[in-house]
Protein backbone atom coordinates (compact mmCIF):
# COMPACT_ATOMS: atom_id res chain seq x y z
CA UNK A 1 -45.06 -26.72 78.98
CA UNK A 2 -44.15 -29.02 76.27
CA UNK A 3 -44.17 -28.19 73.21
CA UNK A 4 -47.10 -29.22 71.14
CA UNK A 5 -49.51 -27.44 74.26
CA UNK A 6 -47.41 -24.56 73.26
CA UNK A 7 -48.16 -24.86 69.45
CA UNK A 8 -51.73 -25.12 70.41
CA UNK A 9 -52.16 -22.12 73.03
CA UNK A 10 -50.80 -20.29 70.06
CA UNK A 11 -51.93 -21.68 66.99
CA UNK A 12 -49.29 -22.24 64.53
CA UNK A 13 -47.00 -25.53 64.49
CA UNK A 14 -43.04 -25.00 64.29
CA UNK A 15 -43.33 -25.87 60.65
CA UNK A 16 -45.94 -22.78 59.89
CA UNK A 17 -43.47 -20.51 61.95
CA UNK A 18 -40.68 -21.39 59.87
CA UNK A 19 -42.37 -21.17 56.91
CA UNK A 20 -44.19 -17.82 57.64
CA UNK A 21 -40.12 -17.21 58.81
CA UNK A 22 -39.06 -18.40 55.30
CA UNK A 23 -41.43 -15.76 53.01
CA UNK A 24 -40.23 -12.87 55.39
CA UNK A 25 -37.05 -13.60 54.47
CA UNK A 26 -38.37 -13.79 51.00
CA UNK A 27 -39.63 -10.58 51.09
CA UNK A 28 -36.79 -9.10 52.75
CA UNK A 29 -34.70 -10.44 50.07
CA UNK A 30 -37.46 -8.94 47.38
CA UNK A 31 -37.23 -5.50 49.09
CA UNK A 32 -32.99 -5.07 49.23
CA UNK A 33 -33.18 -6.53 45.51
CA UNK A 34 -36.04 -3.41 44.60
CA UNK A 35 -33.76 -1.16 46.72
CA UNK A 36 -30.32 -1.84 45.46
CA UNK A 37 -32.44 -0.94 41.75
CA UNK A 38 -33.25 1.99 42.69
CA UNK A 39 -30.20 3.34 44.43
CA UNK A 40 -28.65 2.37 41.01
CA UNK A 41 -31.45 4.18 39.32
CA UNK A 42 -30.57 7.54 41.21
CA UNK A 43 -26.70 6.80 40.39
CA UNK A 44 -27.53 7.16 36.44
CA UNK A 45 -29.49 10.08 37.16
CA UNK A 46 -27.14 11.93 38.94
CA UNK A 47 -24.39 10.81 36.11
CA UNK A 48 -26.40 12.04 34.18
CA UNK A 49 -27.06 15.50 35.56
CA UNK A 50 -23.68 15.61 36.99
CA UNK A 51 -24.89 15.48 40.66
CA UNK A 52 -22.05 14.21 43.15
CA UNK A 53 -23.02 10.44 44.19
CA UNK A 54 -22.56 11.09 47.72
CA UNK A 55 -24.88 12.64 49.92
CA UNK A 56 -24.14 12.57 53.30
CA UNK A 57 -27.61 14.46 54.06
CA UNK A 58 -29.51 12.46 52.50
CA UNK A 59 -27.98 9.45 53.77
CA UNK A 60 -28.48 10.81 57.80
CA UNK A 61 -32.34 11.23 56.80
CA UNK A 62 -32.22 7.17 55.69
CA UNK A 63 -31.15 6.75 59.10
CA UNK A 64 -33.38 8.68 61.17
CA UNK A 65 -36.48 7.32 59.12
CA UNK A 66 -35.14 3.94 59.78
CA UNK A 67 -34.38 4.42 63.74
CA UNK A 68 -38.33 5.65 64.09
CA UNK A 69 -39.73 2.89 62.00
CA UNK A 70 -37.77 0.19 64.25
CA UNK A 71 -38.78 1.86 67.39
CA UNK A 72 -42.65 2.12 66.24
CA UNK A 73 -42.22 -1.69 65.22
CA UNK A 74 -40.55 -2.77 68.40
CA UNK A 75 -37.17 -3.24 66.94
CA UNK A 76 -33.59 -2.60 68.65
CA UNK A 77 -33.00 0.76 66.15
CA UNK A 78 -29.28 -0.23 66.01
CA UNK A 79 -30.04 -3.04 64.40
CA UNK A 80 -31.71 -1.62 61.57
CA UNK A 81 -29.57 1.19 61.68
CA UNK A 82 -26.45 -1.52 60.73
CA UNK A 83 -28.55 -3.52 58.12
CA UNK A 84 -28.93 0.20 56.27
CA UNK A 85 -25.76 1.03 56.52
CA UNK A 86 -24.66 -2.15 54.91
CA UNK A 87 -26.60 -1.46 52.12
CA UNK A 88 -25.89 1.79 51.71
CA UNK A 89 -21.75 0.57 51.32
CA UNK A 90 -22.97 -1.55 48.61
CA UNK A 91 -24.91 0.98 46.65
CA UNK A 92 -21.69 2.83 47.00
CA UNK A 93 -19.23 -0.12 46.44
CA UNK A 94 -21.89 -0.82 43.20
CA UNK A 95 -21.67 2.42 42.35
CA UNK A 96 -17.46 2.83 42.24
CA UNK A 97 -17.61 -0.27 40.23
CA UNK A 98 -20.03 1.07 37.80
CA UNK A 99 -18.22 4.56 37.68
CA UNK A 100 -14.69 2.50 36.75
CA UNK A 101 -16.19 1.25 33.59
CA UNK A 102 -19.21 3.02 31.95
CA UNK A 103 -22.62 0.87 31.75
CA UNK A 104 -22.91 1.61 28.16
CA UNK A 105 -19.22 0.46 27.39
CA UNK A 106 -19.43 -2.42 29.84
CA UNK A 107 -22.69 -4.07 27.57
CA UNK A 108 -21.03 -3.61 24.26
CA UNK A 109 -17.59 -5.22 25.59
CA UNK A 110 -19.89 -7.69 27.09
CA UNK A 111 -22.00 -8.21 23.44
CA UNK A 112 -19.28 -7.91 20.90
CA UNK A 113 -16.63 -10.20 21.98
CA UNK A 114 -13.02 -8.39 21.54
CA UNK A 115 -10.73 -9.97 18.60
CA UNK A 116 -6.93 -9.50 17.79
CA UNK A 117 -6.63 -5.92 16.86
CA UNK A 118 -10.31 -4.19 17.48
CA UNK A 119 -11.14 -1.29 18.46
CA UNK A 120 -12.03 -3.08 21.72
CA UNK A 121 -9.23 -4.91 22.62
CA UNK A 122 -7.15 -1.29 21.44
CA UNK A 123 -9.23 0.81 23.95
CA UNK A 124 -8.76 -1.64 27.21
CA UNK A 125 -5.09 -1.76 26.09
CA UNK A 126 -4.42 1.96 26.27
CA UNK A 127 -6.32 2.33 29.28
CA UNK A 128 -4.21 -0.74 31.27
């Protein structure tokens, strides 16, 4: 079967495919970006209640929701299963690197440029 009988028996041309391809990938992209928010959402909450970051529980339920979901969409659950573990590293790795310097302290470092002598410049000194 060549293929433009096989883009009619099924009604979309490569280019369609792709591009219905291309805004799932959008949309994947749109949901990790929401999702990486939120984890970092629940990391300032927990600072601020004093709740340990880590929890292993919680992370096991992310993975057994994910495993059904990929086998009721006809999806190998491993690979979902490694695409949330990925980004459950990063919320972690984003979360280490927030943890080393405060959010707060990061923005006014980041506003207020440090000069010769400021309070700044004293405080990153002592701490290096």
């Amino acid at each position: 079967m060549r293929a433009s009988e096989l883009e009619a028996e099924q009604g979309a041309t490569l280019e369609e495919r792709r591009l219905r391809i291309e805004k799932a990938d959008r949309l994947l992209v749109g949901a990790i970006a929401l999702r990486l928010q939120e984890v970092a959402e629940i990391q300032r909450w927990k600072r601020a209640h004093r709740v340990p970051g880590e929890d292993r529980a919680q992370e096991r339920q992310v993975l057994r929701r994910a495993r059904y979901w990929a086998l009721a969409n006809g999806i190998a659950p491993e690979i979902v299963e490694q695409v949330l573990l990925l980004l459950v590293r990063e919320g972690k790795r984003l979360h280490m690197e927030r943890a080393t310097l405060g959010e707060e302290e990061r923005l006014r470092l980041r506003v207020r440029p440090a000069r010769a002598g400021s309070t700044a410049v004293r405080d990153r000194e002592t701490r290096a």
